[in-house]
Every structure is written in C-alpha cells, then in structure tokens.
N, C-alpha and C. Protein backbone atom coordinates (compact mmCIF):
# COMPACT_ATOMS: atom_id res chain seq x y z
N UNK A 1 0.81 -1.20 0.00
CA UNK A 1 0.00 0.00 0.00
C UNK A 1 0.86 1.27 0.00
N UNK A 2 2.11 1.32 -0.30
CA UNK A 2 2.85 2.42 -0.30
C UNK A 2 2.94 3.23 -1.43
N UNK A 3 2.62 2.21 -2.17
CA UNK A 3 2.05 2.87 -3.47
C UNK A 3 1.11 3.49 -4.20
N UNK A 4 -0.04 3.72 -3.20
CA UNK A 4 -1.26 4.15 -3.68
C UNK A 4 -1.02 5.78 -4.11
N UNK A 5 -1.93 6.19 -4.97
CA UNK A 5 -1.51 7.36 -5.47
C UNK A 5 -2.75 8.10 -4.58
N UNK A 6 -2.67 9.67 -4.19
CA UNK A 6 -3.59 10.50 -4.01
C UNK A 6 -4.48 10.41 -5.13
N UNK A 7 -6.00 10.79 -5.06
CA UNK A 7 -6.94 11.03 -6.10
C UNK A 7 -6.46 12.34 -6.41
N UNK A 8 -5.85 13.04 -6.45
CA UNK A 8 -5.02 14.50 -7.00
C UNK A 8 -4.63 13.92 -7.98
N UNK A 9 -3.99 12.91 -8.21
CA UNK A 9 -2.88 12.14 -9.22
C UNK A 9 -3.43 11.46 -10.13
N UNK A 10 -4.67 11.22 -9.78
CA UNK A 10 -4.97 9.97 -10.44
C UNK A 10 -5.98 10.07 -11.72
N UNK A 11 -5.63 9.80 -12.64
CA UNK A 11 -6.67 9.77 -13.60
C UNK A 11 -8.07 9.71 -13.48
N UNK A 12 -9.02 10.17 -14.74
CA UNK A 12 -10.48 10.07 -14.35
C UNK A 12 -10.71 8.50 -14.24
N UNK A 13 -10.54 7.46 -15.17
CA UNK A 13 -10.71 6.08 -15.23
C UNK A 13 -10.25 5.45 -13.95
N UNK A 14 -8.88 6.10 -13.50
CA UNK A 14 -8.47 5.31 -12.33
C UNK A 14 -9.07 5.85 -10.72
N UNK A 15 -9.85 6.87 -11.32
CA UNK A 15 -10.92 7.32 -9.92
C UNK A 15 -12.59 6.59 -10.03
N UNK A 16 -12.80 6.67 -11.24
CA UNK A 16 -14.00 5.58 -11.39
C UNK A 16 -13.42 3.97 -10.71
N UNK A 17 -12.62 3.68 -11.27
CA UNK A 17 -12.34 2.27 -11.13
C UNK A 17 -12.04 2.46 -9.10
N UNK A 18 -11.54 3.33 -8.54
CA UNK A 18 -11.79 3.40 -7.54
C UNK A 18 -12.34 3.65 -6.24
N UNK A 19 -13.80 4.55 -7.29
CA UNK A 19 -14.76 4.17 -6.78
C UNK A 19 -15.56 3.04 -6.42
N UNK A 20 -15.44 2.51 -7.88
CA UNK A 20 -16.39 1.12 -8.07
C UNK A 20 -15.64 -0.12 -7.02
N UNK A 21 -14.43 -0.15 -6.73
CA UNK A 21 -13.76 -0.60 -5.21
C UNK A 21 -13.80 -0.58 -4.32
N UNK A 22 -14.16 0.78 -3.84
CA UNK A 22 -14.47 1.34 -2.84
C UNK A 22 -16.18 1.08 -2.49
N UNK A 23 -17.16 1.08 -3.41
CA UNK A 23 -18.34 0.70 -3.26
C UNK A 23 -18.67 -0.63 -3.41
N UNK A 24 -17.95 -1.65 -3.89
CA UNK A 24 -17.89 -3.04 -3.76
C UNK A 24 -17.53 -3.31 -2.05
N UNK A 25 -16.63 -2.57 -1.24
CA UNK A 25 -16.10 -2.78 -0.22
C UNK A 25 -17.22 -2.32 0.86
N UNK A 26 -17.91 -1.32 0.63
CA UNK A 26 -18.86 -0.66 1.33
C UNK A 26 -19.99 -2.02 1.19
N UNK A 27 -20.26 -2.65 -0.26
CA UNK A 27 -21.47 -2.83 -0.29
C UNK A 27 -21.18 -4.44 0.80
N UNK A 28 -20.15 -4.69 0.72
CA UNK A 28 -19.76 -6.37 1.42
C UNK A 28 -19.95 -5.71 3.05
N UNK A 29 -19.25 -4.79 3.27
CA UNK A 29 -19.44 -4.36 4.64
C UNK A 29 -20.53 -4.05 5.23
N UNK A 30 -21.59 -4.14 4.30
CA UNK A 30 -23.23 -3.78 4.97
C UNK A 30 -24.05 -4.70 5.26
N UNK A 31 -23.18 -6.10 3.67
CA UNK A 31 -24.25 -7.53 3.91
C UNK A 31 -23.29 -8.27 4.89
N UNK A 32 -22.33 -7.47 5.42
CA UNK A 32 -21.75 -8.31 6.71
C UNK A 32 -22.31 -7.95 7.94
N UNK A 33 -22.81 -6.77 7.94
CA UNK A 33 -23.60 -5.95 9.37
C UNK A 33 -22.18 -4.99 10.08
N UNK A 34 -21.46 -4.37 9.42
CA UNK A 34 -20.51 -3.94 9.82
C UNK A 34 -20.29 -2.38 9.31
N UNK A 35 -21.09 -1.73 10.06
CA UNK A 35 -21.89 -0.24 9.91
C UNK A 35 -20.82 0.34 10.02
N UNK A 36 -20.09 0.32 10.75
CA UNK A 36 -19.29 1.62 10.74
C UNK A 36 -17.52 1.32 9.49
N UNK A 37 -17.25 0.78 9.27
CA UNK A 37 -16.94 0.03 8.29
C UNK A 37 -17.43 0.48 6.77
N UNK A 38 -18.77 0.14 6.70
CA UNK A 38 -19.81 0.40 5.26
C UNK A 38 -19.94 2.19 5.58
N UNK A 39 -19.82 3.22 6.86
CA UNK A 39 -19.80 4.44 6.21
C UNK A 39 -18.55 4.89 6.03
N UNK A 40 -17.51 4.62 6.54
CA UNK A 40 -16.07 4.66 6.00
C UNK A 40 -16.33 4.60 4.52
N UNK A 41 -15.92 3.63 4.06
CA UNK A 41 -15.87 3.26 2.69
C UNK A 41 -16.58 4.29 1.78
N UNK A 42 -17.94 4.70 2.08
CA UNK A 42 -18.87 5.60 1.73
C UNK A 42 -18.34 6.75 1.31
N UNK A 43 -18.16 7.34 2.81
CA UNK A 43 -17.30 8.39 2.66
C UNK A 43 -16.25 8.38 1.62
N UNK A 44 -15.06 7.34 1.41
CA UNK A 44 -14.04 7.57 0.74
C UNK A 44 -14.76 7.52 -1.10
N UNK A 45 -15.58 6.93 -0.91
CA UNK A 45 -16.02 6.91 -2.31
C UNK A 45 -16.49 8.40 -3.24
N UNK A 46 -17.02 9.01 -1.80
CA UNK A 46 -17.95 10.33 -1.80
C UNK A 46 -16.98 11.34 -2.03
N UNK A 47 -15.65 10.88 -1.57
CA UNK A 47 -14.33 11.77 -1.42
C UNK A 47 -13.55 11.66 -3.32
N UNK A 48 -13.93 10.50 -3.30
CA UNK A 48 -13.13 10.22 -4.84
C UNK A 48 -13.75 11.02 -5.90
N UNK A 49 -15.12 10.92 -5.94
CA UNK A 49 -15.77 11.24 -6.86
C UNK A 49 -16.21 12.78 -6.86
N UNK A 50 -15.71 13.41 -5.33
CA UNK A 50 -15.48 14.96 -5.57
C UNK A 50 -14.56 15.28 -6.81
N UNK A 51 -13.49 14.33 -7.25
CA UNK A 51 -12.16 14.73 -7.67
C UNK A 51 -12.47 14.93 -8.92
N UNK A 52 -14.19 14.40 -9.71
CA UNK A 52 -14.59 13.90 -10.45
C UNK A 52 -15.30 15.03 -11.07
N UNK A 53 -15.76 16.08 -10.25
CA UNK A 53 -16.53 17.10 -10.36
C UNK A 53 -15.70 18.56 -10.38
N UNK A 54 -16.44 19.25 -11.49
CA UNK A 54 -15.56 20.32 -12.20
C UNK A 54 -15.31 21.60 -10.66
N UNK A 55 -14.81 21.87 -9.93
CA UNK A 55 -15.34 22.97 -9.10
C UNK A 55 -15.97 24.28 -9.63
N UNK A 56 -15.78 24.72 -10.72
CA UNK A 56 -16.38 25.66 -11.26
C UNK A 56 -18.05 25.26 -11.53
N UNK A 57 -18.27 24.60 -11.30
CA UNK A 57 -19.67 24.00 -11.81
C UNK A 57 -20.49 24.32 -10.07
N UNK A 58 -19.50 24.89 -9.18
CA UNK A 58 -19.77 25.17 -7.50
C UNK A 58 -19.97 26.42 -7.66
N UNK A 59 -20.96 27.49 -7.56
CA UNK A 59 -20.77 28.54 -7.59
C UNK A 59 -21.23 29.18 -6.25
N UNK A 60 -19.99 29.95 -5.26
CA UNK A 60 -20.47 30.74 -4.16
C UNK A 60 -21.65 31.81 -4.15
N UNK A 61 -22.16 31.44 -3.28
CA UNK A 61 -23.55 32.43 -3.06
C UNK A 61 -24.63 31.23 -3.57
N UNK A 62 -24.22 30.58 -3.81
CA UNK A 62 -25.99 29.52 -4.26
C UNK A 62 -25.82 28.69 -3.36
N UNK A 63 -27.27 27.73 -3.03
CA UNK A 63 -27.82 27.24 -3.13
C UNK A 63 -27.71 25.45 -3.26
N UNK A 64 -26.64 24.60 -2.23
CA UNK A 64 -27.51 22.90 -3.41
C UNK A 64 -28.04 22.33 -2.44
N UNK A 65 -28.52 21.11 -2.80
CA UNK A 65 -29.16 20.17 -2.32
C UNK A 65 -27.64 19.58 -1.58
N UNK A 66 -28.40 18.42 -0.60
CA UNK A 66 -27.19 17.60 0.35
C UNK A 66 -27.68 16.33 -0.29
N UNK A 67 -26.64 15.41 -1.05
CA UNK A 67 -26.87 14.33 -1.76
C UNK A 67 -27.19 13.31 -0.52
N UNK A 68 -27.85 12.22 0.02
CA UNK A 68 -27.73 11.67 1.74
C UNK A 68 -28.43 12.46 2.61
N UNK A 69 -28.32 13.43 2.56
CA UNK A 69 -29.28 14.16 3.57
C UNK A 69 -30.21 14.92 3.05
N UNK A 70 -31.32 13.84 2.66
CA UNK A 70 -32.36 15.05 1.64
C UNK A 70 -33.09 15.49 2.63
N UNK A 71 -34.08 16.64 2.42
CA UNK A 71 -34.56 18.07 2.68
C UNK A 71 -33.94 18.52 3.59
N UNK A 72 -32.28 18.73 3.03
CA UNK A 72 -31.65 19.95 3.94
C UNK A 72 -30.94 20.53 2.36
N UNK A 73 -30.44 21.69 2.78
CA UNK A 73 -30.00 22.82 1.86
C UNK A 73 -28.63 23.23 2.42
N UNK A 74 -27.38 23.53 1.30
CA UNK A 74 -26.19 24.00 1.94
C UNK A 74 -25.97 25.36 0.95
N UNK A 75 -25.57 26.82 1.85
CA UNK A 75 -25.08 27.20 1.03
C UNK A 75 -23.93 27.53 0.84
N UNK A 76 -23.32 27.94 -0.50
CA UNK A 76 -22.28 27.54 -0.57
C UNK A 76 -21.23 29.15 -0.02
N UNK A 77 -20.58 29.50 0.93
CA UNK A 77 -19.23 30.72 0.85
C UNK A 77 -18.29 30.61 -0.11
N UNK A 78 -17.60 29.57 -0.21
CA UNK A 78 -16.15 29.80 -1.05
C UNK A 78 -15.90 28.30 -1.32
N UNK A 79 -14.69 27.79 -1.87
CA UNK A 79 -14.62 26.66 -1.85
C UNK A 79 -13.37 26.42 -1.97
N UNK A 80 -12.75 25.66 -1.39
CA UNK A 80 -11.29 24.96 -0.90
C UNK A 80 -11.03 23.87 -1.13
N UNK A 81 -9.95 23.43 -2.28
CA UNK A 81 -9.73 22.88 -2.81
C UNK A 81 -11.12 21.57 -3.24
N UNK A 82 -11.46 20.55 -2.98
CA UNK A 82 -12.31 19.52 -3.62
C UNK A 82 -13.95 20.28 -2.19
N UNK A 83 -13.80 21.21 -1.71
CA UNK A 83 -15.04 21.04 -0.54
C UNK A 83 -15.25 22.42 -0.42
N UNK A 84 -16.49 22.51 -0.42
CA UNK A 84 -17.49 23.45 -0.09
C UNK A 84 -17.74 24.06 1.16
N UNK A 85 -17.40 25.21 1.27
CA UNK A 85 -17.69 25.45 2.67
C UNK A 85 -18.84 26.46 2.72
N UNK A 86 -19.66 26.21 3.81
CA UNK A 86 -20.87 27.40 4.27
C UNK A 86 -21.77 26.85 5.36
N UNK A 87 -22.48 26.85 5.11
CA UNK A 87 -23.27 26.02 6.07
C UNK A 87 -25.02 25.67 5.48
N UNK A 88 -25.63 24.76 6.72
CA UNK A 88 -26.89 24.84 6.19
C UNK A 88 -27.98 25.14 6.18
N UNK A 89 -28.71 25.22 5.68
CA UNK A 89 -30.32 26.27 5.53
C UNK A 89 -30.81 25.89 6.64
N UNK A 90 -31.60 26.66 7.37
CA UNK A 90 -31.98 26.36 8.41
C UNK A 90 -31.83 25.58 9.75
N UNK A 91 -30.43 25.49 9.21
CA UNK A 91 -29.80 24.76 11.14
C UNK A 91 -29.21 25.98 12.13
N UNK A 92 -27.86 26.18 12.67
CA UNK A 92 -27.59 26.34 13.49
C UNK A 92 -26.32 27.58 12.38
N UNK A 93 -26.68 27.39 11.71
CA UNK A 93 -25.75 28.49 10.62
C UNK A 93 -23.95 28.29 11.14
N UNK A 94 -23.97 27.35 11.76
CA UNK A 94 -22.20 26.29 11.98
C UNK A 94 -21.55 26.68 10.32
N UNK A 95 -20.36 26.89 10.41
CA UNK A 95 -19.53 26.72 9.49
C UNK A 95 -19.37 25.21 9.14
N UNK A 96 -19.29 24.85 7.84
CA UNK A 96 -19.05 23.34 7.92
C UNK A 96 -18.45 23.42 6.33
N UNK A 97 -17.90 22.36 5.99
CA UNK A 97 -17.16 21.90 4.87
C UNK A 97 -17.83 20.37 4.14
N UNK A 98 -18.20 20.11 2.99
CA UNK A 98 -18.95 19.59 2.53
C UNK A 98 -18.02 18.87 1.07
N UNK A 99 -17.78 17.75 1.27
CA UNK A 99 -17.37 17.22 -0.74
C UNK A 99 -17.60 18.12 -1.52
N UNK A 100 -17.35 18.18 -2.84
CA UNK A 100 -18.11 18.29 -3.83
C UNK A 100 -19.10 17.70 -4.54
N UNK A 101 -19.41 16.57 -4.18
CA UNK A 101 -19.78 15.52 -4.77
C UNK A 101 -21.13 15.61 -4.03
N UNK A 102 -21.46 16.06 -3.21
CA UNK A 102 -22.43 15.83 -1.68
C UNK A 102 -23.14 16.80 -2.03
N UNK A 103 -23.01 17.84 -3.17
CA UNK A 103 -24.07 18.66 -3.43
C UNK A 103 -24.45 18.57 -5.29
N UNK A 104 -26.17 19.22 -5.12
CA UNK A 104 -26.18 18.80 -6.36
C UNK A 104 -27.44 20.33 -6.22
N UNK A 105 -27.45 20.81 -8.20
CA UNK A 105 -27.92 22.22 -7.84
C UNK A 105 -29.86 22.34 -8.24
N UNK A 106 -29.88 22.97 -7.15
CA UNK A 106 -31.46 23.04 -6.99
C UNK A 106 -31.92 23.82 -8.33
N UNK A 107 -31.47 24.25 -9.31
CA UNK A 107 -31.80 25.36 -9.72
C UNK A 107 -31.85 24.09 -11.44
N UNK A 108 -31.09 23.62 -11.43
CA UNK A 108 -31.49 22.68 -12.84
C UNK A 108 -31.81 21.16 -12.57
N UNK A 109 -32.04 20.84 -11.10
CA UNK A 109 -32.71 19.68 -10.89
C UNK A 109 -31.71 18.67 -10.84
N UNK A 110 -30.50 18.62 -11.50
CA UNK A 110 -29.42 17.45 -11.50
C UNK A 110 -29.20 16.65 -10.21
C-alpha cells in the first residue's frame, strides 16, 4: 500500500475504477452488518468522486441540495480545494465543509 496514489494524481478512469472498489467494499461491509466500516468506505467513495466534479460548476452564493441528507439545503461561501464550505439552511448556521460531490444544484434539478 505504499504505493497508492492520491486522487489529486490519479486519472479520471483510475478514480472511477476506484470508486467502483471502494463501493464493492462498502457494499460487502453492509451484507456483513458492519456499519461503521460500510460508512467509512462511503465516505471515501464520496471523497473520490469529488475529484470527479468540475469545481467551477460550485458557484459561491448559491444554493444545493445535500446528496444523503435530503430536505436539507447548503449554502455555498467559497470553496477549498475539492469542498465546499458554508453552512446549512436552516440549522444552526455552523460553518461546515462539505465534498463536492455531496451537493447537487437546486436550480437545474441534476
């Protein structure tokens, strides 16, 4: 494992293909009953496939949906490197940091 490359490095094919690894691993860890395990994996998948998504396609001052946590709303301040930071609609207005991947835009339905 010393060899694994950052998803910074890694090609689009070789971030699909490590997704689809990563969600094979999640999906065995769930029909094993091994929850915390199956959201690990989740997460890292959720993390890959930020790498996958254009950031310009993030635009500060709007608006997305929380992919997993539906009827909540994040909006977006600025964004740092693969994650979104702002917080969310109607909670506790917390600063928080979010994938890219974890939002999707209310405004064309995607």
């Amino acid at each position: 494992m010393l060899n694994e490359k950052k998803y910074s490095q890694m090609t689009e094919q070789e971030l699909r293909t490590e997704i689809a690894r990563l969600m094979e691993k999640a999906r065995k860890a769930e029909q094993l009953g091994i929850l915390n395990e199956y959201a690990v994996y989740q997460r890292k998948a959720v993390m890959a496939q930020s790498f996958l998504v254009d950031p310009a396609s993030i635009v500060p001052g709007e608006i997305y949906k929380i992919q997993g946590d539906e009827g909540y709303f994040f909006k977006v301040d600025y964004l740092k490197g693969h994650f979104a930071w702002g917080y969310r609609m109607g909670g506790e207005y917390a600063e928080e940091a979010l994938p890219l991947a974890m939002l999707t835009s209310v405004k064309s339905g995607k």
